[in-house]
C-alpha atoms as a PDB file:
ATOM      1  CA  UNK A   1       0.000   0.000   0.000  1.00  0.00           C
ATOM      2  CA  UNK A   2       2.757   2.642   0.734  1.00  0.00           C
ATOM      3  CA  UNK A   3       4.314   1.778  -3.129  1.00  0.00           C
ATOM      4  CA  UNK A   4       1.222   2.512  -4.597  1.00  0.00           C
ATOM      5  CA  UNK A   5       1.295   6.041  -2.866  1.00  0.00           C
ATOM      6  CA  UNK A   6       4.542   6.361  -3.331  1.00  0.00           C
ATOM      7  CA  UNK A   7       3.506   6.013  -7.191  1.00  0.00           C
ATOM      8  CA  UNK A   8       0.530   7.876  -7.036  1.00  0.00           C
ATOM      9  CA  UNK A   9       2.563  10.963  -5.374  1.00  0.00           C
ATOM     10  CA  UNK A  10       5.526  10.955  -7.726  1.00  0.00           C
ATOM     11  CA  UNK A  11       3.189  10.477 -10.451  1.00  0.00           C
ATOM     12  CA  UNK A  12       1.154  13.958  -9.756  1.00  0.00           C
ATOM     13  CA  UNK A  13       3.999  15.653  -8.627  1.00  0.00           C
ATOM     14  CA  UNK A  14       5.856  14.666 -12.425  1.00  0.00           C
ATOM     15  CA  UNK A  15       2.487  15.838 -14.106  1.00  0.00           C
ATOM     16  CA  UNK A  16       2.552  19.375 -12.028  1.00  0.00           C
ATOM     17  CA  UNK A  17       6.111  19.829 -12.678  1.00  0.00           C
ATOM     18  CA  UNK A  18       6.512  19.277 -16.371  1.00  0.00           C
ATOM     19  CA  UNK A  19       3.071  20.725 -17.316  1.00  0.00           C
ATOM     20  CA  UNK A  20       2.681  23.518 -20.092  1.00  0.00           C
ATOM     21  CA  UNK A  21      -0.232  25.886 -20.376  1.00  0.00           C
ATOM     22  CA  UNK A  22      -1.320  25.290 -24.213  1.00  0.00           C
ATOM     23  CA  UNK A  23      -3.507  27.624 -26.017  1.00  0.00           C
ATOM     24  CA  UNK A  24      -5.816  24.844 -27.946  1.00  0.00           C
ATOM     25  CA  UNK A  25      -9.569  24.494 -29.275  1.00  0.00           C
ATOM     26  CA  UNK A  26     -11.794  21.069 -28.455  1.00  0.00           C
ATOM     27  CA  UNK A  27     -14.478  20.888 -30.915  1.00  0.00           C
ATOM     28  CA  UNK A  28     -17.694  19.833 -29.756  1.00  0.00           C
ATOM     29  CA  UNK A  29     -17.595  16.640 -32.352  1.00  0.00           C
ATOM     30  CA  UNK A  30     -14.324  15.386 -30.220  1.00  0.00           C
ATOM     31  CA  UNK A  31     -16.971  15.003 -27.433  1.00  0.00           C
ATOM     32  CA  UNK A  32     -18.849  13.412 -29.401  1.00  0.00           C
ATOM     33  CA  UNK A  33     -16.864  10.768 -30.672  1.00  0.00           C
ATOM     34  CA  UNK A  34     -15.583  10.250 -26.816  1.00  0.00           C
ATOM     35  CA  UNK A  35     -19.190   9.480 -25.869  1.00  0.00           C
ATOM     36  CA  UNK A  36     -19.802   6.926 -28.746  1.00  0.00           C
ATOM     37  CA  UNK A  37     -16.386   5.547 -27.638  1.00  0.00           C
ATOM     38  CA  UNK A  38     -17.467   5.117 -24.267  1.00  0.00           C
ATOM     39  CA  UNK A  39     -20.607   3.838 -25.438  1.00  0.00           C
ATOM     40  CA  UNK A  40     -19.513   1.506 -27.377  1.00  0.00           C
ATOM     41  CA  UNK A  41     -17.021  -0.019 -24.314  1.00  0.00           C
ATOM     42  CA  UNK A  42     -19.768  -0.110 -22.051  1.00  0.00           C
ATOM     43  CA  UNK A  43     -21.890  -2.319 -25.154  1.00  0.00           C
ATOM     44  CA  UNK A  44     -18.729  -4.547 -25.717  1.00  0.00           C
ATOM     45  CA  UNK A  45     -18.752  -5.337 -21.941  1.00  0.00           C
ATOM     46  CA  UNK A  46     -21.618  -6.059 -21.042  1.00  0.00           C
ATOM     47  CA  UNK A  47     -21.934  -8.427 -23.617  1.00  0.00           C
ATOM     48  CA  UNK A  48     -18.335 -10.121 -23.077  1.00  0.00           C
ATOM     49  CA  UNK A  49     -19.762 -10.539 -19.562  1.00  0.00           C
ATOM     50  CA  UNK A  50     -23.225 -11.907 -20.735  1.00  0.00           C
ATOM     51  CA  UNK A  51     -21.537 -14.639 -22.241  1.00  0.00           C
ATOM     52  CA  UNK A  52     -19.039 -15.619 -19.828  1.00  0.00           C
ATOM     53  CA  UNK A  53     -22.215 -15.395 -17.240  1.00  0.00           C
ATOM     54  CA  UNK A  54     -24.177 -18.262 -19.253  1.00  0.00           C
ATOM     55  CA  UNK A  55     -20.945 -19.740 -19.774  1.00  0.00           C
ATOM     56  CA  UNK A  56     -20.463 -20.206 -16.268  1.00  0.00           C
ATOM     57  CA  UNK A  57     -24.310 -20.875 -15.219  1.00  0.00           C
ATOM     58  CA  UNK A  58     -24.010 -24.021 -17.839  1.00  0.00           C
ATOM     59  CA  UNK A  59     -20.841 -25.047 -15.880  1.00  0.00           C
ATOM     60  CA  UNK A  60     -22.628 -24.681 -12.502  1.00  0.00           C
ATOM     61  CA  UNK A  61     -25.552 -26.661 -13.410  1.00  0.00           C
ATOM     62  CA  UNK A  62     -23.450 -29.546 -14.566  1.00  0.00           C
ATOM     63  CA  UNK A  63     -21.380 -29.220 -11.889  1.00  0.00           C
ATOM     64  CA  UNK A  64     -24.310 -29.398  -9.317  1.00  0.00           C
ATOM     65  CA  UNK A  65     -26.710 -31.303 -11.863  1.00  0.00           C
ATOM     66  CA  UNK A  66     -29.712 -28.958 -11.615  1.00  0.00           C
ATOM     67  CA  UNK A  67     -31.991 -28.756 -14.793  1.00  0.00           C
ATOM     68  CA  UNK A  68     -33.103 -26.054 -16.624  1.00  0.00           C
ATOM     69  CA  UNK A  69     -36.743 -25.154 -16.070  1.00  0.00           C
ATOM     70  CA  UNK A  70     -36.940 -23.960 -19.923  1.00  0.00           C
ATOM     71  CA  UNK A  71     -37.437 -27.464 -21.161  1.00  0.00           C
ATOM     72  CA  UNK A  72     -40.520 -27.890 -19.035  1.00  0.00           C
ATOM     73  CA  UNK A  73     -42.024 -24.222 -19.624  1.00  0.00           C
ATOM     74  CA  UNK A  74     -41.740 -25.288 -23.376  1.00  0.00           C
ATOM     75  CA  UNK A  75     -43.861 -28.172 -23.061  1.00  0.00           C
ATOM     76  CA  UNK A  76     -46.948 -26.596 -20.803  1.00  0.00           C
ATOM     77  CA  UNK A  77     -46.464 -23.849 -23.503  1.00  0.00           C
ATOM     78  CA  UNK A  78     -47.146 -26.740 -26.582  1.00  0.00           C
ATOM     79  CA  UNK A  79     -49.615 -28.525 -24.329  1.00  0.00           C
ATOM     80  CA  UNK A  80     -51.925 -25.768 -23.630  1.00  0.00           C
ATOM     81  CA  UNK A  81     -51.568 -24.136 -27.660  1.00  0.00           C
ATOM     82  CA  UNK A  82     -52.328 -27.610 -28.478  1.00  0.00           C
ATOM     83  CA  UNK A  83     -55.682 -28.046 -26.554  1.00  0.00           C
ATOM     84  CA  UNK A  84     -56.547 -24.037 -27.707  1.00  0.00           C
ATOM     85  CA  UNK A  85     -55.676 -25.356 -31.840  1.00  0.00           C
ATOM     86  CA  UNK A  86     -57.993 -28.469 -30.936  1.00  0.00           C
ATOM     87  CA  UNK A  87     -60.860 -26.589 -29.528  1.00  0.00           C
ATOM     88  CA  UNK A  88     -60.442 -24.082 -32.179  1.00  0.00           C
ATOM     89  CA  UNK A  89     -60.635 -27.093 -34.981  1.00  0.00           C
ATOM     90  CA  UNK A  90     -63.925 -28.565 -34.240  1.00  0.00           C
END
């Protein structure tokens, strides 16, 4: 802990000390493009982590051998459309 504010001090004290006052323009499509850039990291993680979450619930359920309810939702769903077709047919 004392390295890292060792760092952290010798690190703001460089910036300060070698900083240069610059005369510049930031045009407001550079903020812009910063926001789709952070955007656009935000989509890419979420979704890396989306994956690697079902990843790991698959690996979880294996591991512990619990079964997916999806399977049996699916079949009530076809059972009752079924009977509603049938009663519809005749």
């Amino acid at each position: 802990m004392r390295k890292l504010f060792r760092y952290l001090y010798f690190s703001v004290a460089f910036f300060f000390l070698f900083m240069v006052p610059v005369q510049a323009y930031i045009d407001p499509s550079v903020m812009t493009y910063a926001i789709q850039a952070v955007a656009g990291v935000a989509i890419a993680l979420g979704t890396v982590f989306g994956l690697y979450w079902r990843k790991l619930l698959k690996v979880l359920r294996t591991v512990f051998k619990v079964r997916s309810n999806k399977h049996a939702e699916n079949e009530i769903y076809r059972s009752r459309n079924k009977e509603s077709y049938d009663a519809k047919r005749y």
